[in-house]
PDB file of N, CA and C in Angstrom:
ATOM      1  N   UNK A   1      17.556  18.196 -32.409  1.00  0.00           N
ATOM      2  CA  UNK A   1      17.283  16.945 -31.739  1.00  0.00           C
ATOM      3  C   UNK A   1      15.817  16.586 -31.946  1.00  0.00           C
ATOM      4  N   UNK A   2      15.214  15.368 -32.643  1.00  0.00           N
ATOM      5  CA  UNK A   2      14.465  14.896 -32.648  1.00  0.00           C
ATOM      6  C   UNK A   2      14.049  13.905 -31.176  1.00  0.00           C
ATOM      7  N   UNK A   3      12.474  13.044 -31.537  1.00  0.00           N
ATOM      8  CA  UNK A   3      11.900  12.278 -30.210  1.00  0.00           C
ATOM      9  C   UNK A   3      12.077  12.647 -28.797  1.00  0.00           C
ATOM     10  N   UNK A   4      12.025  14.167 -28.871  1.00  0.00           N
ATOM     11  CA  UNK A   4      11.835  14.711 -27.410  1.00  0.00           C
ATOM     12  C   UNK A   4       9.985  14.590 -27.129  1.00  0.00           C
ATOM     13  N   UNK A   5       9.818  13.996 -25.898  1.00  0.00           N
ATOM     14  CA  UNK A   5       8.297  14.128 -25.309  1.00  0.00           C
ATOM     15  C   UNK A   5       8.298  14.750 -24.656  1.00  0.00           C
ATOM     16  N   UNK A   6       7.207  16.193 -24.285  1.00  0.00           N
ATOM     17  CA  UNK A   6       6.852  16.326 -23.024  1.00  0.00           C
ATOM     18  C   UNK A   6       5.917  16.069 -22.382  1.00  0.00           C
ATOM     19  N   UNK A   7       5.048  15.406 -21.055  1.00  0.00           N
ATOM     20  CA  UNK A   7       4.051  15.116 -21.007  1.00  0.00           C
ATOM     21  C   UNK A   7       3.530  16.734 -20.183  1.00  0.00           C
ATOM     22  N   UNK A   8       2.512  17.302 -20.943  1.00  0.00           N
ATOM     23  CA  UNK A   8       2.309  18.891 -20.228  1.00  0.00           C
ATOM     24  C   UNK A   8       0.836  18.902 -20.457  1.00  0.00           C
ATOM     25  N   UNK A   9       0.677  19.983 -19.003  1.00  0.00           N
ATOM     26  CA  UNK A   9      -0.564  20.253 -19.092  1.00  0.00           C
ATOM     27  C   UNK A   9       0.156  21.932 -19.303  1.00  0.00           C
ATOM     28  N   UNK A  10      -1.238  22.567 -20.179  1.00  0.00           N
ATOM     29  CA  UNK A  10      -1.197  23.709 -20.510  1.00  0.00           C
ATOM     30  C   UNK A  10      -1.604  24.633 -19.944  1.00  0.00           C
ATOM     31  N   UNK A  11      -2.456  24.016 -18.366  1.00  0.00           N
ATOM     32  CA  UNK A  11      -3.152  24.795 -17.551  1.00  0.00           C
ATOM     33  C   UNK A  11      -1.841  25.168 -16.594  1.00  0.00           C
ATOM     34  N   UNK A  12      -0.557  24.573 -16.528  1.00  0.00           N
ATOM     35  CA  UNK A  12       0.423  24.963 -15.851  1.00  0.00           C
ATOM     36  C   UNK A  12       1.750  25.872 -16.306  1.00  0.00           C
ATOM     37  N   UNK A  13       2.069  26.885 -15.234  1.00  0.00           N
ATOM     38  CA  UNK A  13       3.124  27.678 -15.749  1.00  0.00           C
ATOM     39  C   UNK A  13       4.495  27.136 -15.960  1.00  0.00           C
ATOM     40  N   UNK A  14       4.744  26.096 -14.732  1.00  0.00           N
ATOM     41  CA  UNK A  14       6.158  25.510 -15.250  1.00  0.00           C
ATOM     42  C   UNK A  14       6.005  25.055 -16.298  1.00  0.00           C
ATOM     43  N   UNK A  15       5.050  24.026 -16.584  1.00  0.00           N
ATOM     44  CA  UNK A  15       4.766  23.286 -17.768  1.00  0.00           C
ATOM     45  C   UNK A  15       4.908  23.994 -19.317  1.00  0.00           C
ATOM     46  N   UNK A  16       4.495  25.143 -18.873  1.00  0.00           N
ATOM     47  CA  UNK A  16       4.224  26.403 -20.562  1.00  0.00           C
ATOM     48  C   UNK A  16       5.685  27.095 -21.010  1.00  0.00           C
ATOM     49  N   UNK A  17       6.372  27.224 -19.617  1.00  0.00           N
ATOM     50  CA  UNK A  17       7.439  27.792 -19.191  1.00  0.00           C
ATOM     51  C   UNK A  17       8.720  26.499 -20.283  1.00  0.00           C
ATOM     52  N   UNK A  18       8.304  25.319 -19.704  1.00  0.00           N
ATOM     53  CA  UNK A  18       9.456  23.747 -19.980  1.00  0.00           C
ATOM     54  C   UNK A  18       9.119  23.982 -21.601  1.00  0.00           C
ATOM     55  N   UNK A  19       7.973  24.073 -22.017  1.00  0.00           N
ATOM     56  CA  UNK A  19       7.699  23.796 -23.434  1.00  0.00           C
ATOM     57  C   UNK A  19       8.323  24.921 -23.891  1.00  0.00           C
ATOM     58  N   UNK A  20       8.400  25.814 -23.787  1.00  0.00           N
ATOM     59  CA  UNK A  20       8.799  27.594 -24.364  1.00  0.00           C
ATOM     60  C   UNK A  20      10.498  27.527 -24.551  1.00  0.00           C
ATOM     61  N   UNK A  21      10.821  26.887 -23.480  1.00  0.00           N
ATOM     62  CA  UNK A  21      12.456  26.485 -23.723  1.00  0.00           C
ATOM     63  C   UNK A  21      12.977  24.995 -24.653  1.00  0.00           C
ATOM     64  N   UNK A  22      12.154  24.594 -24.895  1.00  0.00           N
ATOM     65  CA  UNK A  22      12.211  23.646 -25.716  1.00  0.00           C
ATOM     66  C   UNK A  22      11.840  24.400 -27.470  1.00  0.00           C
ATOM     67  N   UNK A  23      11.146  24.869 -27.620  1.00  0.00           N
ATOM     68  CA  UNK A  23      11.192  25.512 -28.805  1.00  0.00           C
ATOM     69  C   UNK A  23      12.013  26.540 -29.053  1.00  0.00           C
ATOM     70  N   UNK A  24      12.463  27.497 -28.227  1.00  0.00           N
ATOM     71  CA  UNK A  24      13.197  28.754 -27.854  1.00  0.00           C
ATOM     72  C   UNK A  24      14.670  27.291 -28.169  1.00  0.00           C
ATOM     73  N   UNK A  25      15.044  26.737 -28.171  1.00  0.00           N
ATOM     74  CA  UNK A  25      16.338  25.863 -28.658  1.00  0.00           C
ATOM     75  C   UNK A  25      16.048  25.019 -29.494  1.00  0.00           C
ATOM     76  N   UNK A  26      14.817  25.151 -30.448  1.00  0.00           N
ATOM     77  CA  UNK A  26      14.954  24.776 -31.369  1.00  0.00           C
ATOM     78  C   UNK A  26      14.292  23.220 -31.850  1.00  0.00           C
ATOM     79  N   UNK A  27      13.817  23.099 -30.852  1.00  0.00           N
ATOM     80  CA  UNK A  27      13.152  21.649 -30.526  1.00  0.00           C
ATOM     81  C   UNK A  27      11.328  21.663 -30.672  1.00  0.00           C
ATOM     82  N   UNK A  28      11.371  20.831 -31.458  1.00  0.00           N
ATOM     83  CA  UNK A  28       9.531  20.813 -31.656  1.00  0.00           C
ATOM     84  C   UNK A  28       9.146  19.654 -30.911  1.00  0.00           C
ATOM     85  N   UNK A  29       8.655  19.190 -29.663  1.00  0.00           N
ATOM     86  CA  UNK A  29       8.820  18.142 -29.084  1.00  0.00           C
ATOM     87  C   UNK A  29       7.394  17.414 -29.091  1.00  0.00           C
ATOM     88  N   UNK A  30       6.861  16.368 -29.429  1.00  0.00           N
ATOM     89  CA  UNK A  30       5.874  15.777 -29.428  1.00  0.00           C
ATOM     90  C   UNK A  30       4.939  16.331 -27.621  1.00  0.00           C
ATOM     91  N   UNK A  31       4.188  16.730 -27.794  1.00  0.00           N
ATOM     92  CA  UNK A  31       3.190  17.089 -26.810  1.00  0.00           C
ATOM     93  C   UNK A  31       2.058  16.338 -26.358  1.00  0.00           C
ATOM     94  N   UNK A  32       2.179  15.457 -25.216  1.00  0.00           N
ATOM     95  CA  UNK A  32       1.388  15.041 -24.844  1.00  0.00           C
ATOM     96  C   UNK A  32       0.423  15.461 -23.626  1.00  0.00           C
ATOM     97  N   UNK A  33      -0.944  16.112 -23.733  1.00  0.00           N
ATOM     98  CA  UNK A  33      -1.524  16.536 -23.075  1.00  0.00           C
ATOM     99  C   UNK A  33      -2.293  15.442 -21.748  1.00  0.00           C
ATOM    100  N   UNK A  34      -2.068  14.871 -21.026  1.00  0.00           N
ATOM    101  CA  UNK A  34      -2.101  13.610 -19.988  1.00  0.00           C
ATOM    102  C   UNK A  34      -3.151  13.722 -19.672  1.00  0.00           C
ATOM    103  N   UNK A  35      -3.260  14.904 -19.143  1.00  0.00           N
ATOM    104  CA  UNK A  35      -5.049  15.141 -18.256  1.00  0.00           C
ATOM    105  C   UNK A  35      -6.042  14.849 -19.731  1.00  0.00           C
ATOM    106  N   UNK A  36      -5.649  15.047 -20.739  1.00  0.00           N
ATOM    107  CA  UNK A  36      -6.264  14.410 -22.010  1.00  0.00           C
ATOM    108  C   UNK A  36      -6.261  12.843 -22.338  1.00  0.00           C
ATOM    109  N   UNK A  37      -4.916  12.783 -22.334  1.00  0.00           N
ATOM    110  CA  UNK A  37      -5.039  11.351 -22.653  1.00  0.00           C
ATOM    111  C   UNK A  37      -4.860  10.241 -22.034  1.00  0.00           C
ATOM    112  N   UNK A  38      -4.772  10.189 -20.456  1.00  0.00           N
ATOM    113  CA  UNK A  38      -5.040   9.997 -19.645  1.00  0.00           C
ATOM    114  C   UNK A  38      -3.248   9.055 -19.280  1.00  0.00           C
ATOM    115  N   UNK A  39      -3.204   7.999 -18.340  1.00  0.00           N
ATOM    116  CA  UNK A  39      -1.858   7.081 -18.434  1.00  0.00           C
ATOM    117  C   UNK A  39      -2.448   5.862 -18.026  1.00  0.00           C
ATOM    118  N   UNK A  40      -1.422   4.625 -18.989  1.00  0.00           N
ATOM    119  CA  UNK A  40      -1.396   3.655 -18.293  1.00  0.00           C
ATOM    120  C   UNK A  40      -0.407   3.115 -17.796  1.00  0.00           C
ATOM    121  N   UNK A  41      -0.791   1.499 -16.736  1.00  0.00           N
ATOM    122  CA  UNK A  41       0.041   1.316 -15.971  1.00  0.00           C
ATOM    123  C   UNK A  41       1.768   1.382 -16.370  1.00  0.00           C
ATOM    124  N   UNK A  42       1.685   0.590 -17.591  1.00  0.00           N
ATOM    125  CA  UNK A  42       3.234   0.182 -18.147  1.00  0.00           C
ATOM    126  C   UNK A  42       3.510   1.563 -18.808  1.00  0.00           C
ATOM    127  N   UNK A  43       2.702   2.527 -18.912  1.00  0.00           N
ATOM    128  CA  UNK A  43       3.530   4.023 -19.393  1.00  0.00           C
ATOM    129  C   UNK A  43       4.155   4.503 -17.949  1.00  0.00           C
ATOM    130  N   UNK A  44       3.582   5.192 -17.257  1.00  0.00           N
ATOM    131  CA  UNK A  44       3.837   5.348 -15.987  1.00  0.00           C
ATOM    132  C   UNK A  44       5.195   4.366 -15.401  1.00  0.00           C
ATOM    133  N   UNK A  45       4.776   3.146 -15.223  1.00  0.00           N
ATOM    134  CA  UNK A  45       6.037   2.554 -14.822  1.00  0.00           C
ATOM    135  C   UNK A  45       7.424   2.686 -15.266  1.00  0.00           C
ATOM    136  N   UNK A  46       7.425   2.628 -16.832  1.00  0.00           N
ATOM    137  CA  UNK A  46       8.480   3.108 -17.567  1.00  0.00           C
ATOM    138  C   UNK A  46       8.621   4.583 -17.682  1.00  0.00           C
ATOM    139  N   UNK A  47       8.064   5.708 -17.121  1.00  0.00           N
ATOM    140  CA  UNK A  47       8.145   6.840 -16.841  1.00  0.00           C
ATOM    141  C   UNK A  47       8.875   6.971 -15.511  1.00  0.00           C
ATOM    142  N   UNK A  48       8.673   6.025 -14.639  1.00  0.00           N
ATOM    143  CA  UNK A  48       9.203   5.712 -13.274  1.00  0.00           C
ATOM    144  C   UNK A  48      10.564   5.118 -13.296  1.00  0.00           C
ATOM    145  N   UNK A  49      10.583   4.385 -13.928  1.00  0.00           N
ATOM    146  CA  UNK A  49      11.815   3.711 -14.193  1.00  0.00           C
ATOM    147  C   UNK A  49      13.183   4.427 -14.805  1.00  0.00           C
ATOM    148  N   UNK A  50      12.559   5.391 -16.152  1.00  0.00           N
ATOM    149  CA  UNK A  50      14.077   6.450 -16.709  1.00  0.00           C
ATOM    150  C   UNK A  50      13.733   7.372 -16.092  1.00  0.00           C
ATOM    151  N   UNK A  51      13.232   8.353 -14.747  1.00  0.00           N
ATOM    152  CA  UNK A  51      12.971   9.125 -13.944  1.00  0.00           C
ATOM    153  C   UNK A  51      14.161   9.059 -13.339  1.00  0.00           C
ATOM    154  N   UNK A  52      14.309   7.060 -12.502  1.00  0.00           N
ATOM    155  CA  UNK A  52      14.872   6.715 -11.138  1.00  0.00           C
ATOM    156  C   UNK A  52      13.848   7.399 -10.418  1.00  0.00           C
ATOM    157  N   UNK A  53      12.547   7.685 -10.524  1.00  0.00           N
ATOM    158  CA  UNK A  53      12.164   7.728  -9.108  1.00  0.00           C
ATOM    159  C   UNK A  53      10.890   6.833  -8.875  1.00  0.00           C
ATOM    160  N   UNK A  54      10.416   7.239  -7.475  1.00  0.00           N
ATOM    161  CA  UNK A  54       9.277   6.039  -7.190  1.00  0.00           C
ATOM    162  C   UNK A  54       8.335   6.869  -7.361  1.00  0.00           C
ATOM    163  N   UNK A  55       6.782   6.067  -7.416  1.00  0.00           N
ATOM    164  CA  UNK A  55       4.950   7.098  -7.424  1.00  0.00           C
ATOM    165  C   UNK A  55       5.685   7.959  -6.228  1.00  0.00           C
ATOM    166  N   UNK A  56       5.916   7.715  -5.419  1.00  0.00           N
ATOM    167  CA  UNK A  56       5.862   9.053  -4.221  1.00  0.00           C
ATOM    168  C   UNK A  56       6.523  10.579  -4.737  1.00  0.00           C
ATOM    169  N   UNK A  57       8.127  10.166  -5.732  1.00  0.00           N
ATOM    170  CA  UNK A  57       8.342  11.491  -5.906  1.00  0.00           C
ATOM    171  C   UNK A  57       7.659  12.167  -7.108  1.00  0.00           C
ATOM    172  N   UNK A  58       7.026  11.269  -7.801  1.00  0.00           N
ATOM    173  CA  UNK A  58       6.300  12.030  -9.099  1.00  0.00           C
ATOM    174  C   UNK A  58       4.972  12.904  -8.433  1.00  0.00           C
ATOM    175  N   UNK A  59       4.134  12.202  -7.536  1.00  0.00           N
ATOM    176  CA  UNK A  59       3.412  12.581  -6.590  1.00  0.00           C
ATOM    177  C   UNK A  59       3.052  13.745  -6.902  1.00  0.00           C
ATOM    178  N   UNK A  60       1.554  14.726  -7.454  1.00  0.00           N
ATOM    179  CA  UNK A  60       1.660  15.237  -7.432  1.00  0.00           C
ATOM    180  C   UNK A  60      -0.032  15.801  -6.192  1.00  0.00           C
ATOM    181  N   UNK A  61       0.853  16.628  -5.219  1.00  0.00           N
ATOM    182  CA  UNK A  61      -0.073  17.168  -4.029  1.00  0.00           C
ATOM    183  C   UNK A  61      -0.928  18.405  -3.985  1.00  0.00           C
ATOM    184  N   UNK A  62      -0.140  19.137  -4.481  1.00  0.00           N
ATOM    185  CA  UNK A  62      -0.446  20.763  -4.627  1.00  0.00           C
ATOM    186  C   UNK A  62      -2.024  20.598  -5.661  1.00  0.00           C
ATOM    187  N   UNK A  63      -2.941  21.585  -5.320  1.00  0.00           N
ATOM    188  CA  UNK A  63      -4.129  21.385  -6.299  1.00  0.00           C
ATOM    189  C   UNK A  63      -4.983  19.550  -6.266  1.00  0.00           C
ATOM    190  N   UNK A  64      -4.201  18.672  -5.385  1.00  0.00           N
ATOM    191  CA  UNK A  64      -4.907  17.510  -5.988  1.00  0.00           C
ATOM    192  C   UNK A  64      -5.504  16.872  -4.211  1.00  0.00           C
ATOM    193  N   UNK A  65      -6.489  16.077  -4.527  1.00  0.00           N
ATOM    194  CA  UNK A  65      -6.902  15.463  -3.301  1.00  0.00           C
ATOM    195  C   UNK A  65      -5.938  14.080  -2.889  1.00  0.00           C
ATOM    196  N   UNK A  66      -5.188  14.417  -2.845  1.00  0.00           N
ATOM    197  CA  UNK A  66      -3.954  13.290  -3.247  1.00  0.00           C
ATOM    198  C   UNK A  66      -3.755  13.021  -1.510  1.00  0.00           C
ATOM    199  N   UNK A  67      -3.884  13.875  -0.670  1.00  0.00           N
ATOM    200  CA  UNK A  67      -3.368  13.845   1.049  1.00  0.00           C
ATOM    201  C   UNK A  67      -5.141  13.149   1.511  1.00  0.00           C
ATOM    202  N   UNK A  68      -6.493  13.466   0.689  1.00  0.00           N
ATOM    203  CA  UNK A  68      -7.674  12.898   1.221  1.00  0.00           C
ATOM    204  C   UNK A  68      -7.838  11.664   1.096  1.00  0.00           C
ATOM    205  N   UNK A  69      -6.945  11.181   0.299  1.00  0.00           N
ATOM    206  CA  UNK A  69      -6.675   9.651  -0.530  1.00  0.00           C
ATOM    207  C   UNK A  69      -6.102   8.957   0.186  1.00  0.00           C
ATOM    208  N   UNK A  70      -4.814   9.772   1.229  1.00  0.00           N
ATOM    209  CA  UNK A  70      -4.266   8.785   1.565  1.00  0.00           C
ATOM    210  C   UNK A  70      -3.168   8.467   0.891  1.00  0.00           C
ATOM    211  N   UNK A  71      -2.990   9.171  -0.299  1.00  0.00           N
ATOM    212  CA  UNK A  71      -1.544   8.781  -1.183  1.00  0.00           C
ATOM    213  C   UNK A  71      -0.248   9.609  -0.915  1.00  0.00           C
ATOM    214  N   UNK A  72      -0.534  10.360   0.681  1.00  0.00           N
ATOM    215  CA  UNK A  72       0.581  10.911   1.061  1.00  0.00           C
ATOM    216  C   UNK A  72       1.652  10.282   1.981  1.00  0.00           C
ATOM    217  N   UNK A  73       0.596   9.501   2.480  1.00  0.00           N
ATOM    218  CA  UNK A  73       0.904   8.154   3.585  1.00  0.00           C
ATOM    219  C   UNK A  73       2.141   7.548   3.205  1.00  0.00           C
ATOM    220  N   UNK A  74       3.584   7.605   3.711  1.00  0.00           N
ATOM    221  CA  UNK A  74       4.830   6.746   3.407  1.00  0.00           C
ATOM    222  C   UNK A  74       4.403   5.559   3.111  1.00  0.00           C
ATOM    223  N   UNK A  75       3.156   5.251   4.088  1.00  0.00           N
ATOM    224  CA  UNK A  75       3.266   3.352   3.536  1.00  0.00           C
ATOM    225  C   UNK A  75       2.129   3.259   2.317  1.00  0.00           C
ATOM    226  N   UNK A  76       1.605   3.934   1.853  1.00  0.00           N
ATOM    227  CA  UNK A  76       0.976   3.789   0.701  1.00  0.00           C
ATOM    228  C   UNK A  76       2.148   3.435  -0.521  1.00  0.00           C
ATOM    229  N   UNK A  77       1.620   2.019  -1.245  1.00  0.00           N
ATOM    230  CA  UNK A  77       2.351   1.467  -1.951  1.00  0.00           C
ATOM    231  C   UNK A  77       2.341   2.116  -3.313  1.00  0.00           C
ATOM    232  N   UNK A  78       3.651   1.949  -4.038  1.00  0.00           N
ATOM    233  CA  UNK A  78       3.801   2.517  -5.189  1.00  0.00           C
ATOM    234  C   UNK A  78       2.356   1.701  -6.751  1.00  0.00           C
ATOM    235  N   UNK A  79       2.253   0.890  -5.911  1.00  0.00           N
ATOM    236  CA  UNK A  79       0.942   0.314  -6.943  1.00  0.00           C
ATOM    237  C   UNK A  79      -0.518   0.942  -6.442  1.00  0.00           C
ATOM    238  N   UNK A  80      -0.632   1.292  -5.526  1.00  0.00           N
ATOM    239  CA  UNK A  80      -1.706   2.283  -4.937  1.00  0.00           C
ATOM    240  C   UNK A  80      -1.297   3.255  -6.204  1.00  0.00           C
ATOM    241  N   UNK A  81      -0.482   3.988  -5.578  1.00  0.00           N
ATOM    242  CA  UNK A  81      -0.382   5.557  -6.342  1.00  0.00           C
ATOM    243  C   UNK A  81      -0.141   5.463  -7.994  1.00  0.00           C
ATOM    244  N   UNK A  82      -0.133   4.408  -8.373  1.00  0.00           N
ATOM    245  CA  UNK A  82       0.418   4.341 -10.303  1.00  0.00           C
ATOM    246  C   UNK A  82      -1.360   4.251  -9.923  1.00  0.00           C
ATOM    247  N   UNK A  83      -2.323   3.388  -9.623  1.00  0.00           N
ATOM    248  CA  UNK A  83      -3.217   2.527  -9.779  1.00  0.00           C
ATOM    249  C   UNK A  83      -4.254   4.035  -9.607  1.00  0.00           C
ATOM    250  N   UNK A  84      -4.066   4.739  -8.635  1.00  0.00           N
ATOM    251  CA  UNK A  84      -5.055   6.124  -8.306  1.00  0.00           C
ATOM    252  C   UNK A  84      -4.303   7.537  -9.511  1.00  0.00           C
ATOM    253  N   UNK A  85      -3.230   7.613  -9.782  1.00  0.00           N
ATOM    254  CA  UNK A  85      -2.512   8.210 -10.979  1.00  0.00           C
ATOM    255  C   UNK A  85      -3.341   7.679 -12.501  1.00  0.00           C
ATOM    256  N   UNK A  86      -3.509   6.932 -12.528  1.00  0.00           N
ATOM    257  CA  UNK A  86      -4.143   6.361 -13.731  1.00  0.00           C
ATOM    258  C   UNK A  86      -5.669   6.489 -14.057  1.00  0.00           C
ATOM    259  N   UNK A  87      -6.133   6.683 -12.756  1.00  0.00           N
ATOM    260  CA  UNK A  87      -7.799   6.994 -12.373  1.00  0.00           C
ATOM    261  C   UNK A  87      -7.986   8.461 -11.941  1.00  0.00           C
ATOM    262  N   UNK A  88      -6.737   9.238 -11.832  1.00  0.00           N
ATOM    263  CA  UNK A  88      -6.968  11.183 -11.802  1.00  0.00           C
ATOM    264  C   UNK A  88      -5.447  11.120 -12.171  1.00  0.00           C
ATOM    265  N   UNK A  89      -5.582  11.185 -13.722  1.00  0.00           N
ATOM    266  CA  UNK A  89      -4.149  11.932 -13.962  1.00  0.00           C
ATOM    267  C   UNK A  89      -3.206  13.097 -13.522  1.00  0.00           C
ATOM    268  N   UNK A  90      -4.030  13.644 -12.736  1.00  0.00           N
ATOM    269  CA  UNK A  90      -3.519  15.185 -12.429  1.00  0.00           C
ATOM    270  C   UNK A  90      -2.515  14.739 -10.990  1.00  0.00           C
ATOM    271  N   UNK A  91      -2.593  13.713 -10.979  1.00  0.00           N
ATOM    272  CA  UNK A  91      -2.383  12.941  -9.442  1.00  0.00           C
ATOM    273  C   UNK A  91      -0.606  13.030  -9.694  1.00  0.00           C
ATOM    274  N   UNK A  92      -0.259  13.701 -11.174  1.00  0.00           N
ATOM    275  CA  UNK A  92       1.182  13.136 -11.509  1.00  0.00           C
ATOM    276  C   UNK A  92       2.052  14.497 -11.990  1.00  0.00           C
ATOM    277  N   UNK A  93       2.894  14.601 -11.359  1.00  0.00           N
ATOM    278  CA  UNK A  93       3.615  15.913 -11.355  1.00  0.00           C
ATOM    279  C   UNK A  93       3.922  16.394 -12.620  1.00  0.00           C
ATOM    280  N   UNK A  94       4.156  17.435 -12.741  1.00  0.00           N
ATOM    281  CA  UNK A  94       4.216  17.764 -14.566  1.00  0.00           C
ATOM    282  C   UNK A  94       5.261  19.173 -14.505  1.00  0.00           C
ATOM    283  N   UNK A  95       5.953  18.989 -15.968  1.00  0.00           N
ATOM    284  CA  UNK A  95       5.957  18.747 -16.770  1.00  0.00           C
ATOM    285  C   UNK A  95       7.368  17.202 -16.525  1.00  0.00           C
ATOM    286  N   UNK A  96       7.444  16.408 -17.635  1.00  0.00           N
ATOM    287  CA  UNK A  96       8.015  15.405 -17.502  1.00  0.00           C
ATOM    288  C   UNK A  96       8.090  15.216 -19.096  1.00  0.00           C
ATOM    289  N   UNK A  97       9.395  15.555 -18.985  1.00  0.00           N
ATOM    290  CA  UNK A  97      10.266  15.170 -20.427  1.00  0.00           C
ATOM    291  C   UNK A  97      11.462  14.113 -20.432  1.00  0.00           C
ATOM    292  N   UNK A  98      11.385  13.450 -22.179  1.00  0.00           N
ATOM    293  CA  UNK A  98      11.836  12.416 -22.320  1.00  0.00           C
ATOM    294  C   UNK A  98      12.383  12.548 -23.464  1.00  0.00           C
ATOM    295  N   UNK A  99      14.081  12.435 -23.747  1.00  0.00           N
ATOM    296  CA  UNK A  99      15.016  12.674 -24.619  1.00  0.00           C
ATOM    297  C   UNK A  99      15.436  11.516 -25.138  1.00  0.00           C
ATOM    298  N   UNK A 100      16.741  11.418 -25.701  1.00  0.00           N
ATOM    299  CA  UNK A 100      17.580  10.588 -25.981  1.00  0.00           C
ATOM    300  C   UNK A 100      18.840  10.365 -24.587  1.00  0.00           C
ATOM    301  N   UNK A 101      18.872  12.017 -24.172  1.00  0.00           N
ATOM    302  CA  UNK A 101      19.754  11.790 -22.932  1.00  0.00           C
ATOM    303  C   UNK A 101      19.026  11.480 -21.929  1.00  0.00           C
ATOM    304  N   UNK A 102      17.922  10.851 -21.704  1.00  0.00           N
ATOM    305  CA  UNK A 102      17.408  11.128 -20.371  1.00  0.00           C
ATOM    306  C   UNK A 102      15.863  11.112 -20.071  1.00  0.00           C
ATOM    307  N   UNK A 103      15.388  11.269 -18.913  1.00  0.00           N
ATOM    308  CA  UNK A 103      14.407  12.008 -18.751  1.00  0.00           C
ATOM    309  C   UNK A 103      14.223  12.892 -17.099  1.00  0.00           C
ATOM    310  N   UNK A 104      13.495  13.604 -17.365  1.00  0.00           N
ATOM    311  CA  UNK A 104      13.478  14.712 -16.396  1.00  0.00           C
ATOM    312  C   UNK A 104      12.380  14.777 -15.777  1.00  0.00           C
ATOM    313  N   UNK A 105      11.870  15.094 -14.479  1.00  0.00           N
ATOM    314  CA  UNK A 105      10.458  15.969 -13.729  1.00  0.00           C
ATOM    315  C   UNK A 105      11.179  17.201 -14.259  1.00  0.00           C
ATOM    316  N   UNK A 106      10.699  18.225 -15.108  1.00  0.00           N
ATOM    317  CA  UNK A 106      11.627  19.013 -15.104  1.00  0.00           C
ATOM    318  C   UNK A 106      10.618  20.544 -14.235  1.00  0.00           C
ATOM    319  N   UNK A 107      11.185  20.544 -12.813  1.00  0.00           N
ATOM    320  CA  UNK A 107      10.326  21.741 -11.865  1.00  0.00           C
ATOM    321  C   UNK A 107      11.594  21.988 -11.250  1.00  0.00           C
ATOM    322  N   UNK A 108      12.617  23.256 -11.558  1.00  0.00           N
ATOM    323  CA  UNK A 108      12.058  24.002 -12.029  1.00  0.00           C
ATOM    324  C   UNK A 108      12.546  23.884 -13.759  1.00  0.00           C
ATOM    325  N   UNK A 109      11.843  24.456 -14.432  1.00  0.00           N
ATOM    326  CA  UNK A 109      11.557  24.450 -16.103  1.00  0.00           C
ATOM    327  C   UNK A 109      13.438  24.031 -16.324  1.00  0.00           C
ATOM    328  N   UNK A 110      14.124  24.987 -16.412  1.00  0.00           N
ATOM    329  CA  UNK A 110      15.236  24.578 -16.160  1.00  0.00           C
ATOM    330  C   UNK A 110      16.272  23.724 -16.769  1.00  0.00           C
ATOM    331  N   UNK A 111      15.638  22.507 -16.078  1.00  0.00           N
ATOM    332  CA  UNK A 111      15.994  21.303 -15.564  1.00  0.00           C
ATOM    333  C   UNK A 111      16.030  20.811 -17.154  1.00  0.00           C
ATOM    334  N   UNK A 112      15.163  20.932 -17.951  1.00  0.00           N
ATOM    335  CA  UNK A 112      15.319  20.538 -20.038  1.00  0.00           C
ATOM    336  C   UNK A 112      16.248  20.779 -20.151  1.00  0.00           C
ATOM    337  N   UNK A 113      17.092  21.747 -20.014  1.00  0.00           N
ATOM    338  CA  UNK A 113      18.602  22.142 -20.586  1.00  0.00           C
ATOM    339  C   UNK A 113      19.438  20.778 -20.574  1.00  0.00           C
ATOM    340  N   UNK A 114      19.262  20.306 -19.340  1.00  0.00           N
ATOM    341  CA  UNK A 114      20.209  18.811 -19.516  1.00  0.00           C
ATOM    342  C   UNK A 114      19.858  17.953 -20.335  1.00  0.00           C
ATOM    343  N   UNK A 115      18.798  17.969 -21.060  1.00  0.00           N
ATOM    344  CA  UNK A 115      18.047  16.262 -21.438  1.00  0.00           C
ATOM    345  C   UNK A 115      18.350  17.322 -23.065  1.00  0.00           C
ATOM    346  N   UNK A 116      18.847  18.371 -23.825  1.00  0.00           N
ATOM    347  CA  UNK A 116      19.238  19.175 -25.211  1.00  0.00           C
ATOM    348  C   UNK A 116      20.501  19.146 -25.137  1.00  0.00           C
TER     349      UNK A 116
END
C-alpha cells in the first residue's frame, strides 16, 4: 500500500511504536515530523474532518501547557484550539495516520492495523 502519512514525532513511544508497525507490514509511509514542520489551518481542519473528530479530541494535554491556556475549557472554541495548535504544534496528539482507508489518532499504536 502506497500514500500512507504519518504525522510523528520521534521524541514519542507510541509514535516510534505506530511507525515500526507500519514498516514491520511492509509499508514505507511518508513521515511527517510536525513539531518540524509545523501545521496549518486548512491541514489541521482536514485532519479534523477524516478523523470525525473536533480540536478537543485531538487535544493534546499530557507534557503541554494546553490546561494554562485554557484550551481545556469545554467552551473553548474549536478555532481557539486549531489557532493555538498551529502556534505550539505539540498542542496536537500524535501519532495520526492517513491511508486510503481512513485515518486514525492511532493511541494505542494498534489502531494502524485498520487503516493496512
Amino acid at each position: 500500500m502506497s500514500n500512507v502519512t504519518i504525522y510523528h514525532n520521534p521524541g514519542c513511544g507510541t509514535s516510534r511504536t505506530t511507525l515500526a508497525l507500519l514498516r514491520e507490514n511492509g509499508i514505507e509511509p511518508t513521515v511527517v515530523e510536525y513539531l518540524k514542520t509545523g501545521w496549518t489551518k486548512p491541514q489541521l481542519e482536514d485532519l479534523l474532518k477524516r478523523l470525525g473528530k473536533s480540536a478537543h479530541e485531538v487535544l493534546r494535554v499530557r507534557g503541554t501547557n494546553a490546561h494554562e491556556l485554557g484550551l481545556t475549557d469545554p467552551a473553548a472554541s474549536d478555532e481557539a484550539l486549531i489557532a493555538a495548535m498551529i502556534l505550539a504544534p505539540i498542542l496536537v496528539e500524535r501519532p495520526i495516520v492517513v491511508s486510503a482507508k481512513g485515518a486514525a489518532l492511532c493511541r494505542p499504536a494498534d489502531l494502524v492495523l485498520t487503516l493496512i
